[in-house]
Each structure stands twice: as structure tokens, then as C-alpha cells.
PDB file of N, CA and C in Angstrom:
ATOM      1  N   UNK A   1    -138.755  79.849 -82.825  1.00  0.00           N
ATOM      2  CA  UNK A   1    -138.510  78.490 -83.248  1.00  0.00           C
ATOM      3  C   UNK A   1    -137.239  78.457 -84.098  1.00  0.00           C
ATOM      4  N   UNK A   2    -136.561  77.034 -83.523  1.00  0.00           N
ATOM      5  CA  UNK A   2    -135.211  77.364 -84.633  1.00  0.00           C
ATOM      6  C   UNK A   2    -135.243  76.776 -85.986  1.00  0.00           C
ATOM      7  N   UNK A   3    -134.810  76.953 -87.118  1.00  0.00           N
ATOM      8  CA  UNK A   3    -134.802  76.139 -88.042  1.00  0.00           C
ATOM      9  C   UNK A   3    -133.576  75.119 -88.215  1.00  0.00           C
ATOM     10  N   UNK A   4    -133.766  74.129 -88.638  1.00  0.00           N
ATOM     11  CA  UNK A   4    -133.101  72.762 -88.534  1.00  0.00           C
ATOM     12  C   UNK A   4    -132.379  72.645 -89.655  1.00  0.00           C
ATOM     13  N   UNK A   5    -133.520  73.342 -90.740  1.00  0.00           N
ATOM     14  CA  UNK A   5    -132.562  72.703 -92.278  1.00  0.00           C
ATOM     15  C   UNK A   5    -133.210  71.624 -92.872  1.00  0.00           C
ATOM     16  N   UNK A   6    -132.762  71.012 -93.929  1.00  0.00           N
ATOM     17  CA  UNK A   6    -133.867  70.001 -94.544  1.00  0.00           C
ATOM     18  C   UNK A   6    -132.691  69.211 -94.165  1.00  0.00           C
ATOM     19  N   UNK A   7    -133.078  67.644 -94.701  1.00  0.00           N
ATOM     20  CA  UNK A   7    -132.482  66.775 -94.305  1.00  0.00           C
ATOM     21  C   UNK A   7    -130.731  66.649 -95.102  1.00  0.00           C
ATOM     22  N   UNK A   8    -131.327  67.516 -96.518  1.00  0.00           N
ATOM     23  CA  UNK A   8    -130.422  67.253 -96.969  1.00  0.00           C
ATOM     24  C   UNK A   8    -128.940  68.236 -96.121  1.00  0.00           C
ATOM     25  N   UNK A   9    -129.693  69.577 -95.719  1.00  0.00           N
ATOM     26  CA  UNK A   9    -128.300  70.255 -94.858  1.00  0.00           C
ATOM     27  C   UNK A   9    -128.178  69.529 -93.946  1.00  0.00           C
ATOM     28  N   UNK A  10    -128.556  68.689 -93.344  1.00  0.00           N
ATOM     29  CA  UNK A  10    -128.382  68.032 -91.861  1.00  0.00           C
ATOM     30  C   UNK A  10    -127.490  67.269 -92.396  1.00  0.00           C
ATOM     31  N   UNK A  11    -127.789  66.370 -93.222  1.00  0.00           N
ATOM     32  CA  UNK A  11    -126.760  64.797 -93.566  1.00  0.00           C
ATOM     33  C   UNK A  11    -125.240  65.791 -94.272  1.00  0.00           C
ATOM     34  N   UNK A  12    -125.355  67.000 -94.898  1.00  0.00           N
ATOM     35  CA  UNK A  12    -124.386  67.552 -95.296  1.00  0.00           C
ATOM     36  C   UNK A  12    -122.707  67.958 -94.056  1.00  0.00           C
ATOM     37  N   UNK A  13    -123.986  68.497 -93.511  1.00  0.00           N
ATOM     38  CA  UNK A  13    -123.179  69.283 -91.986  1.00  0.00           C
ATOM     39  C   UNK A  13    -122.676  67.867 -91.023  1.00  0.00           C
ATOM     40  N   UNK A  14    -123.666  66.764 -90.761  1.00  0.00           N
ATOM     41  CA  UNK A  14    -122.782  65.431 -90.548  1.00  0.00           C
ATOM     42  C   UNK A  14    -121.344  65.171 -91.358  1.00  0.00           C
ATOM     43  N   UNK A  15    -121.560  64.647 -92.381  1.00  0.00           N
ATOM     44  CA  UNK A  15    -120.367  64.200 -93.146  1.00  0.00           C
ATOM     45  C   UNK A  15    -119.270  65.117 -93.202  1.00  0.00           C
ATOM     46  N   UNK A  16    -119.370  66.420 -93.012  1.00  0.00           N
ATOM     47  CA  UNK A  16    -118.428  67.609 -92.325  1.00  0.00           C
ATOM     48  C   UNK A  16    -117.917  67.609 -91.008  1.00  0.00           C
ATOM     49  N   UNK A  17    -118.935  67.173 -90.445  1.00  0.00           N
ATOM     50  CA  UNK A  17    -118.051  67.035 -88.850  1.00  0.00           C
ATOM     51  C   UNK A  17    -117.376  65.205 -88.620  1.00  0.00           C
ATOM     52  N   UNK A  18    -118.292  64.770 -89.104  1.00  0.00           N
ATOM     53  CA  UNK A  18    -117.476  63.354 -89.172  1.00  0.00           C
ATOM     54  C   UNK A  18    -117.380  62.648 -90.244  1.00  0.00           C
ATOM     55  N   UNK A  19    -116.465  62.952 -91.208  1.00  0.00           N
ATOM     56  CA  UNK A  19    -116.413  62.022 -92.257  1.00  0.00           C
ATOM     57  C   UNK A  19    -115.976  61.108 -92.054  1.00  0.00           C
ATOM     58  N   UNK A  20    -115.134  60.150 -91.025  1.00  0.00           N
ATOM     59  CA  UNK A  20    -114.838  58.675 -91.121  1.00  0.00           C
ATOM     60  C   UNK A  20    -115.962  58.107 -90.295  1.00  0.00           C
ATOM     61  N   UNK A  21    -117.263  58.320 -89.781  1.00  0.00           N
ATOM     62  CA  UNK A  21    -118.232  57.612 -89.157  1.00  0.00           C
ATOM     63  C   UNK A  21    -118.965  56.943 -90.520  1.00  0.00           C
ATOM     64  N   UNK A  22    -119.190  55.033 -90.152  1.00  0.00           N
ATOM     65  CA  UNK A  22    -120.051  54.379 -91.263  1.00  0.00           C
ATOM     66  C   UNK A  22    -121.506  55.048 -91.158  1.00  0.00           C
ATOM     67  N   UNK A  23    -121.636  54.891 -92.588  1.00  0.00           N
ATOM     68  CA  UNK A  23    -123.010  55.989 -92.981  1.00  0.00           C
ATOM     69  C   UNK A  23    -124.100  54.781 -93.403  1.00  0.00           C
ATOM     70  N   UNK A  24    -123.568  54.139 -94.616  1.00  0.00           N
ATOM     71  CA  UNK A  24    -124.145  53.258 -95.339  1.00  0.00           C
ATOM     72  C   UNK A  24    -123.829  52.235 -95.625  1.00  0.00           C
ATOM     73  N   UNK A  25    -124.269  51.576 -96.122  1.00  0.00           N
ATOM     74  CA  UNK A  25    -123.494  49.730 -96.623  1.00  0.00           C
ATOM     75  C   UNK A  25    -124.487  49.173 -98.017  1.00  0.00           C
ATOM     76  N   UNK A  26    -123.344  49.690 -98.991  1.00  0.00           N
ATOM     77  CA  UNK A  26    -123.321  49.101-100.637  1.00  0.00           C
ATOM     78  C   UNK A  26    -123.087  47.968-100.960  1.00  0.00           C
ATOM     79  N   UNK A  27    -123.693  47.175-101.771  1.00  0.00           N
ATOM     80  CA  UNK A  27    -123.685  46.197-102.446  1.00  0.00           C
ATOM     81  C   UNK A  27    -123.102  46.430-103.477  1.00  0.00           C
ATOM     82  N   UNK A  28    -121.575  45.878-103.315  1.00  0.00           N
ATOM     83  CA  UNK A  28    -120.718  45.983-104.534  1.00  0.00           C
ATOM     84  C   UNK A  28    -120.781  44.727-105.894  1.00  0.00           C
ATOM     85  N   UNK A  29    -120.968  43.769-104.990  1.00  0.00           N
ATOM     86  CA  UNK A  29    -121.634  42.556-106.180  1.00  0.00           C
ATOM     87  C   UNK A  29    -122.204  41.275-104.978  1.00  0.00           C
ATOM     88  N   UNK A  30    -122.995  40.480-105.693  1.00  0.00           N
ATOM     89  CA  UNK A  30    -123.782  39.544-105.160  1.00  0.00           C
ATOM     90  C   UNK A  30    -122.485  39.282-103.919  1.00  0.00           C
ATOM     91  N   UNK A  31    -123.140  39.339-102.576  1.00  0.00           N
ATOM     92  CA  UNK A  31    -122.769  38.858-101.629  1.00  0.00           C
ATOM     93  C   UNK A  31    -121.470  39.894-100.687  1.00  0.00           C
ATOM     94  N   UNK A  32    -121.350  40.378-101.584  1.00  0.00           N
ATOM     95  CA  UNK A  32    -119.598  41.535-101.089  1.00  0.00           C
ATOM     96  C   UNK A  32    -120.126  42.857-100.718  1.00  0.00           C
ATOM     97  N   UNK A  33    -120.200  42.923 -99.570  1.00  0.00           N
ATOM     98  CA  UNK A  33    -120.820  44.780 -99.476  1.00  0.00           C
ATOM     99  C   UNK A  33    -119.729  45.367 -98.888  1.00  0.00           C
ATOM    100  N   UNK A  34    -119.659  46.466 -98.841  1.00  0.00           N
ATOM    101  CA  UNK A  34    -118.945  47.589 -98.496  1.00  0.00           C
ATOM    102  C   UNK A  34    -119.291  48.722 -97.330  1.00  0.00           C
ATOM    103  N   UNK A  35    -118.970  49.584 -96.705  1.00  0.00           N
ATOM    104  CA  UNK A  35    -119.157  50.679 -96.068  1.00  0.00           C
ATOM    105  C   UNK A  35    -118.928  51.719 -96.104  1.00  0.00           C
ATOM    106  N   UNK A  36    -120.064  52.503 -96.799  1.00  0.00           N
ATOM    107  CA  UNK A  36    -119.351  54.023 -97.092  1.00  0.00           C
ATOM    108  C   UNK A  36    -119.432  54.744 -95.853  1.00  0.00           C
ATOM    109  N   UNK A  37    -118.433  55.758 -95.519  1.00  0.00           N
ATOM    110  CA  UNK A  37    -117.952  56.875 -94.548  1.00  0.00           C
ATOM    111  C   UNK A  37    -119.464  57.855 -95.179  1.00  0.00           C
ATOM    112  N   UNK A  38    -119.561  58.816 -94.107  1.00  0.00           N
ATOM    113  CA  UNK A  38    -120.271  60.054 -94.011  1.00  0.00           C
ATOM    114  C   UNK A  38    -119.099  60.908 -95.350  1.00  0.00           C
ATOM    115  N   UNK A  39    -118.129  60.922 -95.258  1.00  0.00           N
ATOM    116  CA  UNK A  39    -117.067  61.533 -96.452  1.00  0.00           C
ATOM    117  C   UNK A  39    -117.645  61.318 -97.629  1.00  0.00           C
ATOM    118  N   UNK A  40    -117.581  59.778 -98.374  1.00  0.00           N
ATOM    119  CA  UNK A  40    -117.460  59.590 -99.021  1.00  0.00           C
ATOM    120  C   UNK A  40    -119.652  59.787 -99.828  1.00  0.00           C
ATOM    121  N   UNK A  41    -120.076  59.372 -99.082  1.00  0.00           N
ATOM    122  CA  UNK A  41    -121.329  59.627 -98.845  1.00  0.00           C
ATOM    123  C   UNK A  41    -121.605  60.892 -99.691  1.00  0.00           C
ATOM    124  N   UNK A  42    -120.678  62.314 -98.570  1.00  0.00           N
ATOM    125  CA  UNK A  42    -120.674  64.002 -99.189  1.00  0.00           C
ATOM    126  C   UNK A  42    -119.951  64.015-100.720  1.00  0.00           C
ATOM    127  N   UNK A  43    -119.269  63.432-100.542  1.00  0.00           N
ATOM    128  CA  UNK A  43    -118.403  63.734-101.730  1.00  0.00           C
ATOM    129  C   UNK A  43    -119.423  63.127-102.944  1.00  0.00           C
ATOM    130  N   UNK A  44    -119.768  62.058-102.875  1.00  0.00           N
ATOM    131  CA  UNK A  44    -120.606  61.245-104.161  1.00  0.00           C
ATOM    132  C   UNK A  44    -122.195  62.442-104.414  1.00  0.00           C
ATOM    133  N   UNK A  45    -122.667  62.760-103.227  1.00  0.00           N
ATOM    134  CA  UNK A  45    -123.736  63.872-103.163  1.00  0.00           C
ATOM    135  C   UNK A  45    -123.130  65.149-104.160  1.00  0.00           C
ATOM    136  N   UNK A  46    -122.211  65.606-103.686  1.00  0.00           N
ATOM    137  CA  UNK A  46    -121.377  67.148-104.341  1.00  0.00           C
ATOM    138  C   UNK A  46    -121.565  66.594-105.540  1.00  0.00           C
ATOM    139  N   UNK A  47    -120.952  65.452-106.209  1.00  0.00           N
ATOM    140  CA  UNK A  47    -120.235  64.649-107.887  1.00  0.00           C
ATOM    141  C   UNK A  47    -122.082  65.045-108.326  1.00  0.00           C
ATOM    142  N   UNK A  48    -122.721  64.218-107.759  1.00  0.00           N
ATOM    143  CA  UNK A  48    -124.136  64.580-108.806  1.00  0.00           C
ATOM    144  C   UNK A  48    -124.699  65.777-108.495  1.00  0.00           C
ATOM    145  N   UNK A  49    -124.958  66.797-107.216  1.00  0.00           N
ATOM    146  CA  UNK A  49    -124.948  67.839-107.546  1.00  0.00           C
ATOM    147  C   UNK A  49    -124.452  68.916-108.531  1.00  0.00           C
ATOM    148  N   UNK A  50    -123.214  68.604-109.005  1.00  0.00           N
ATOM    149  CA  UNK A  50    -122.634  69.474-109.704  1.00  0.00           C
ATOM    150  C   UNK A  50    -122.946  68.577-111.239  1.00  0.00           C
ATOM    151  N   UNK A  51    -122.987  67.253-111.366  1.00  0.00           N
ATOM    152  CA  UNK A  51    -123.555  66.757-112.935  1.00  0.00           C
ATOM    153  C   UNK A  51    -124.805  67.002-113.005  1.00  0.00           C
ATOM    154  N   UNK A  52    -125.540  67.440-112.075  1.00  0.00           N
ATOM    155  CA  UNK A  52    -127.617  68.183-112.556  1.00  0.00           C
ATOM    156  C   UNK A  52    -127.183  69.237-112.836  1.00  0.00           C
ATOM    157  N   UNK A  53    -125.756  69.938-112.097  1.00  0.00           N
ATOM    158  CA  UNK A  53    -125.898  71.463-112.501  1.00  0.00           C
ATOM    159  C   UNK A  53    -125.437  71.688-113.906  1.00  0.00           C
ATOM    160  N   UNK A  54    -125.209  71.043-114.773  1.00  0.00           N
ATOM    161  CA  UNK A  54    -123.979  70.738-115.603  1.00  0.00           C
ATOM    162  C   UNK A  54    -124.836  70.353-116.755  1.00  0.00           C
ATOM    163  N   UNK A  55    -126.453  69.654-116.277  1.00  0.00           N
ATOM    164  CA  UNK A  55    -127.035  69.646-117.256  1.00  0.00           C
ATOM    165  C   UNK A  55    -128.010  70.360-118.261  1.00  0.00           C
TER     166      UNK A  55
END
């Protein structure tokens, strides 16, 4: 059987192979949303990974 990885390596290894594919859609203020990339997605993941490690 192969192993897959948890979700979190899966969504990691995505945003590595395609960081300009839309991932998500933020609510920047009442009514205005946004679209984060698979990139930007990894990158904001890494920022608080490394501020838990930090704590």
C-alpha cells in the first residue's frame, strides 16, 4: 500500500507544483474578496509554521 501523506503534505506538494492555480477566496472587507494562489496559500502556512516554532 502506498502512503499518500496527510493532507497537510498533499496541499504542500500542490502549491509547489502549481503556485499560480486559485486555491481560496478571502474576505478582505465587507463585500471585497480576493483570491489566494496555491503560492501564496504555502507561503502564509511556512510564516505560521515557523511563528509556533518560534514560540
Amino acid at each position: 500500500m502506498t502512503t499518500r501523506g496527510t493532507l497537510a503534505d498533499r496541499l504542500t506538494d500542490l502549491a509547489a507544483r502549481h503556485p499560480d492555480l486559485p486555491a481560496l477566496h478571502d474576505r478582505v472587507a465587507p463585500g471585497v474578496w480576493r483570491t489566494l494562489t496555491w503560492g501564496e496559500v504555502g507561503a502564509a502556512a511556512r510564516r505560521d509554521r515557523g511563528a509556533r516554532a518560534g514560540r
